[in-house]
N, C-alpha and C. Protein backbone atom coordinates (compact mmCIF):
# COMPACT_ATOMS: atom_id res chain seq x y z
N UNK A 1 0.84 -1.18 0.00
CA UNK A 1 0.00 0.00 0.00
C UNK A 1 0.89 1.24 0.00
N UNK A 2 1.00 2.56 -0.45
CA UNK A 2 1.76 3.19 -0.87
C UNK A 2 1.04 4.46 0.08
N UNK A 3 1.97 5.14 0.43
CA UNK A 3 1.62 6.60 1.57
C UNK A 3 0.60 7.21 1.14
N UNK A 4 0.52 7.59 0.09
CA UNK A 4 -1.17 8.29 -0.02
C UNK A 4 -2.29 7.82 -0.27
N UNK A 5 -2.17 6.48 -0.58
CA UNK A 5 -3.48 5.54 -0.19
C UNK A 5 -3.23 5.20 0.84
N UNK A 6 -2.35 5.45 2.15
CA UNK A 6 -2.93 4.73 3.68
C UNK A 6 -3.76 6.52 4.18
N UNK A 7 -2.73 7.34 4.08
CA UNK A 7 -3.09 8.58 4.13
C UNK A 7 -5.23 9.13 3.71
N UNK A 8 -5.04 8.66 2.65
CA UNK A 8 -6.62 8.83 2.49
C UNK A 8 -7.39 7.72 3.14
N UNK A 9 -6.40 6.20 3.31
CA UNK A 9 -7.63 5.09 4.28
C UNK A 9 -7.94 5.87 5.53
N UNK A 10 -6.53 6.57 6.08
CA UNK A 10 -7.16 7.04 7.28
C UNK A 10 -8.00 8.36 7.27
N UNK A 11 -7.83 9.26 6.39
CA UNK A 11 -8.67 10.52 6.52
C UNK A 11 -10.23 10.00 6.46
N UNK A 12 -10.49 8.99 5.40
CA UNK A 12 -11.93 8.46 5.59
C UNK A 12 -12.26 7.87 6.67
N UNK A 13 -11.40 6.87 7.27
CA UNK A 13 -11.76 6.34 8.61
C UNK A 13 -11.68 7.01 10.04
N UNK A 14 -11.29 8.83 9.93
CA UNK A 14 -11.47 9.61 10.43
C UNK A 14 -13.00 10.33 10.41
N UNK A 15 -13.48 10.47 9.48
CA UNK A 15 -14.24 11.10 8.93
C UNK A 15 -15.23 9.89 9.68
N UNK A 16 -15.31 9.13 9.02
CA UNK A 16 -16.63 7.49 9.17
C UNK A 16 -16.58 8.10 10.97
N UNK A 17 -15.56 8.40 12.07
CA UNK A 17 -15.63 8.26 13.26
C UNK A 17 -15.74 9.91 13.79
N UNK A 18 -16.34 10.57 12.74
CA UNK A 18 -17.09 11.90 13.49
C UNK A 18 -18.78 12.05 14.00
N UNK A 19 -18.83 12.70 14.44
CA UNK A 19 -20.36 13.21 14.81
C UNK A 19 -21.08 14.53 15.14
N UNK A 20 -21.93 14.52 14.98
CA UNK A 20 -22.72 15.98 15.15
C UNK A 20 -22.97 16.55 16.61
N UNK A 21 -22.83 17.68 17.32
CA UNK A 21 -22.68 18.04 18.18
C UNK A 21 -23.79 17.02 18.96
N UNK A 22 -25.12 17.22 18.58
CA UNK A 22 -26.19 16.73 18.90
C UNK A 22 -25.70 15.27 19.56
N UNK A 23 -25.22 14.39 18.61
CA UNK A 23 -24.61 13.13 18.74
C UNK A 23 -24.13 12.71 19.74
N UNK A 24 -22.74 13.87 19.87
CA UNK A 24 -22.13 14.09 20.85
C UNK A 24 -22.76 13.99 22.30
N UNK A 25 -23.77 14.70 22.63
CA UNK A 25 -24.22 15.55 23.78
C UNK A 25 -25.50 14.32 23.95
N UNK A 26 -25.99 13.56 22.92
CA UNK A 26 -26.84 12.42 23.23
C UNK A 26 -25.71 11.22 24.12
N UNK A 27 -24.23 10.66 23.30
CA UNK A 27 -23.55 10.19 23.48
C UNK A 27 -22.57 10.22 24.94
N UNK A 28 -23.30 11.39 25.38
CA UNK A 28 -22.23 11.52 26.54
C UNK A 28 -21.67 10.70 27.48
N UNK A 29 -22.74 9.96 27.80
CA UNK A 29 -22.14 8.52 28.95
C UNK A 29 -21.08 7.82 27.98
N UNK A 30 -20.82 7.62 27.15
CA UNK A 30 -19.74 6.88 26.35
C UNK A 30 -18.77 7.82 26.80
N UNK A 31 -18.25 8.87 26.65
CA UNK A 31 -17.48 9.67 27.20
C UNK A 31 -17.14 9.89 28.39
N UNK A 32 -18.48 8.93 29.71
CA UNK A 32 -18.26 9.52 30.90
C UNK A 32 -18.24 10.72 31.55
N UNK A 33 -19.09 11.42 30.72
CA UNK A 33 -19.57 12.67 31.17
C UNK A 33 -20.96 12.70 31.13
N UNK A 34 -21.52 13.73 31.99
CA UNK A 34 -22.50 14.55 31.74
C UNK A 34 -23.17 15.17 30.47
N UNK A 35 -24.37 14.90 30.20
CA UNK A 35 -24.66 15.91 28.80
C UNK A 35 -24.47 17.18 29.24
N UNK A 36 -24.64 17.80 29.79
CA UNK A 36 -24.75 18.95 30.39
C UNK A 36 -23.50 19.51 30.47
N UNK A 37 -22.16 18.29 30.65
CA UNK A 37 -21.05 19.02 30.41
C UNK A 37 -20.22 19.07 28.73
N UNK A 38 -21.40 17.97 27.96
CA UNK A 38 -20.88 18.21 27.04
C UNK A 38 -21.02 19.14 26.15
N UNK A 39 -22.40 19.28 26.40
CA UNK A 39 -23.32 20.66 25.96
C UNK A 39 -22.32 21.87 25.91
N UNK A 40 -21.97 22.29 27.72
CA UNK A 40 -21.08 23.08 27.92
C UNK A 40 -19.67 23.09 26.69
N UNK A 41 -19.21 22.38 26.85
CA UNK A 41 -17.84 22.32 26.22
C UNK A 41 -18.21 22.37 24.70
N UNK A 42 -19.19 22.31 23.66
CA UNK A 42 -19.55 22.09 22.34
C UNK A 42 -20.33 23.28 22.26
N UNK A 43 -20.54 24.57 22.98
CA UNK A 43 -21.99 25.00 22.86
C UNK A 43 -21.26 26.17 22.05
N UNK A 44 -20.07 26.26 21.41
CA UNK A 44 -19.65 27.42 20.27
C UNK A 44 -19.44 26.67 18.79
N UNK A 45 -20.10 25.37 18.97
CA UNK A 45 -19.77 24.50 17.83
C UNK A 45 -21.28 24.70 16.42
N UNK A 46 -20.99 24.58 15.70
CA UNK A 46 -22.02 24.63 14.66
C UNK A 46 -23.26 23.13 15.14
N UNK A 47 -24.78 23.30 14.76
CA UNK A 47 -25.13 22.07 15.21
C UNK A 47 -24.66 20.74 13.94
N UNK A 48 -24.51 21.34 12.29
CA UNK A 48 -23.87 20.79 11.72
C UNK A 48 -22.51 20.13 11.56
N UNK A 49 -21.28 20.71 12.80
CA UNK A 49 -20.16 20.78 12.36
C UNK A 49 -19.84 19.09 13.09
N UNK A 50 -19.16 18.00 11.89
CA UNK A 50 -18.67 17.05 12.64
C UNK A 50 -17.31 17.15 13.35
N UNK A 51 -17.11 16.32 14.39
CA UNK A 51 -16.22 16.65 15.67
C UNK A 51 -15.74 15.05 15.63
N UNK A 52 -14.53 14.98 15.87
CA UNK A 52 -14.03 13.86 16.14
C UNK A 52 -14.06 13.74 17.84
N UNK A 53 -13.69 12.53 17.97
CA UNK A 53 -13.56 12.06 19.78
C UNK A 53 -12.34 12.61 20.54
N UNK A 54 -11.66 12.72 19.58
CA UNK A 54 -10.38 13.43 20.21
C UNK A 54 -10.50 15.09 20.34
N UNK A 55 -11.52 15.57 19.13
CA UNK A 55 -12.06 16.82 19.45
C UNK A 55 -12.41 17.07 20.48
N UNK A 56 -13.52 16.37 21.02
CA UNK A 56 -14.40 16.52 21.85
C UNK A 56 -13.69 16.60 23.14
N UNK A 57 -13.28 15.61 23.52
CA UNK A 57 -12.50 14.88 24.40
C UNK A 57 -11.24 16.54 24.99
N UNK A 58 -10.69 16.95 24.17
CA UNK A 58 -9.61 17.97 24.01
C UNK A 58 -10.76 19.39 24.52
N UNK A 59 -11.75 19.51 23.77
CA UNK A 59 -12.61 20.52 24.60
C UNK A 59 -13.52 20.13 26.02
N UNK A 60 -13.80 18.99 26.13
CA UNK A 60 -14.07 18.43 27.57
C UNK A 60 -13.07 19.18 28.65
N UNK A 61 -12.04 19.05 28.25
CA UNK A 61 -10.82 19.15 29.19
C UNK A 61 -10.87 20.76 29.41
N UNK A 62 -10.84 21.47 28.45
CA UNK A 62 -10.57 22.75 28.31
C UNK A 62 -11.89 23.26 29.14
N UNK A 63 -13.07 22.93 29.10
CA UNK A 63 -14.11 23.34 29.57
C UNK A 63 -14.24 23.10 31.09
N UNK A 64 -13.96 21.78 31.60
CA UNK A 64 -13.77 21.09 32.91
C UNK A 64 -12.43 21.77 33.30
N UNK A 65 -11.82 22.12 33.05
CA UNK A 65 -10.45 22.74 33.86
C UNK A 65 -9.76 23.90 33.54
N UNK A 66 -10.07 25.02 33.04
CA UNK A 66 -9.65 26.30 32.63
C UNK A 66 -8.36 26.54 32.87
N UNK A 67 -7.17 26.36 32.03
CA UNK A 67 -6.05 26.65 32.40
C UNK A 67 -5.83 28.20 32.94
N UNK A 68 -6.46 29.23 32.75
CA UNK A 68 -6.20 30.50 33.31
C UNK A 68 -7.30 30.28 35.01
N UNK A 69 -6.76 30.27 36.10
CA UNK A 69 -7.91 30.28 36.83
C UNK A 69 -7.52 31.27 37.73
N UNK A 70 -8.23 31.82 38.68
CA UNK A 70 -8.45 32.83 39.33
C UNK A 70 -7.38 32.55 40.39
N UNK A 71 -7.08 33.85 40.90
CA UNK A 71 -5.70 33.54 42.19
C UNK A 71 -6.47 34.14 43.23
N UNK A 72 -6.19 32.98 44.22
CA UNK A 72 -7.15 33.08 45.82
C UNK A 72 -6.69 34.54 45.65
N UNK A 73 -8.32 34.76 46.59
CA UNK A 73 -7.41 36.50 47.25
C UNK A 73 -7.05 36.43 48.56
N UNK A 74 -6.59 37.66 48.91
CA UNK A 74 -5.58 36.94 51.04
C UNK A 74 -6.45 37.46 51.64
N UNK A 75 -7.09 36.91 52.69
CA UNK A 75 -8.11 37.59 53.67
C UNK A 75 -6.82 38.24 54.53
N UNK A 76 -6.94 39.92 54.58
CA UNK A 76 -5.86 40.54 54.84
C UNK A 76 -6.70 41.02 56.72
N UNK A 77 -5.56 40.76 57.47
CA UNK A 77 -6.40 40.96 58.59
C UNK A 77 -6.44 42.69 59.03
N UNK A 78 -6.92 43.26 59.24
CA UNK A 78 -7.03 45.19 59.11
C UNK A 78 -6.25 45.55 61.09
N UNK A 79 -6.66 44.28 61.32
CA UNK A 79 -5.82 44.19 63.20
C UNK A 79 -4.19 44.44 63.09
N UNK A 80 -3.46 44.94 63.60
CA UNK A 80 -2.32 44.27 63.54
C UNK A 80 -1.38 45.54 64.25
């Protein structure tokens, strides 16, 4: 088999393993999530646009754990 016929086996067998947000957010226990969190994490997505699992999966994360997060503030005591 020669590099650009494995190259296109896999772009189709990429493709065959996408889904529609909807899909997604029905699908959620396969993911082990919440619909509600998948909802969350997909809800800037087209309802047309297909999403792979690794998509999804990669915005799960981003949504469930915000790499910028807030810095405690110091309960400053005014006594002293």
């Amino acid at each position: 088999m020669s590099t650009p016929r494995k190259e296109r086996l896999a772009a189709v067998q990429e493709d065959l393993n996408k889904r529609t947000k909807q899909e997604w957010i029905e699908g959620a226990a396969a993911l082990k999530h919440e619909r509600f969190e998948v909802a969350g994490a997909l809800f800037d997505c087209k309802s047309d646009t297909l999403l792979s699992q690794q998509e999804v999966q990669n915005r799960l994360e981003a949504y469930l754990q915000p790499a910028v997060q807030k810095e405690e503030s110091l309960n400053v005591d005014s006594e002293g």
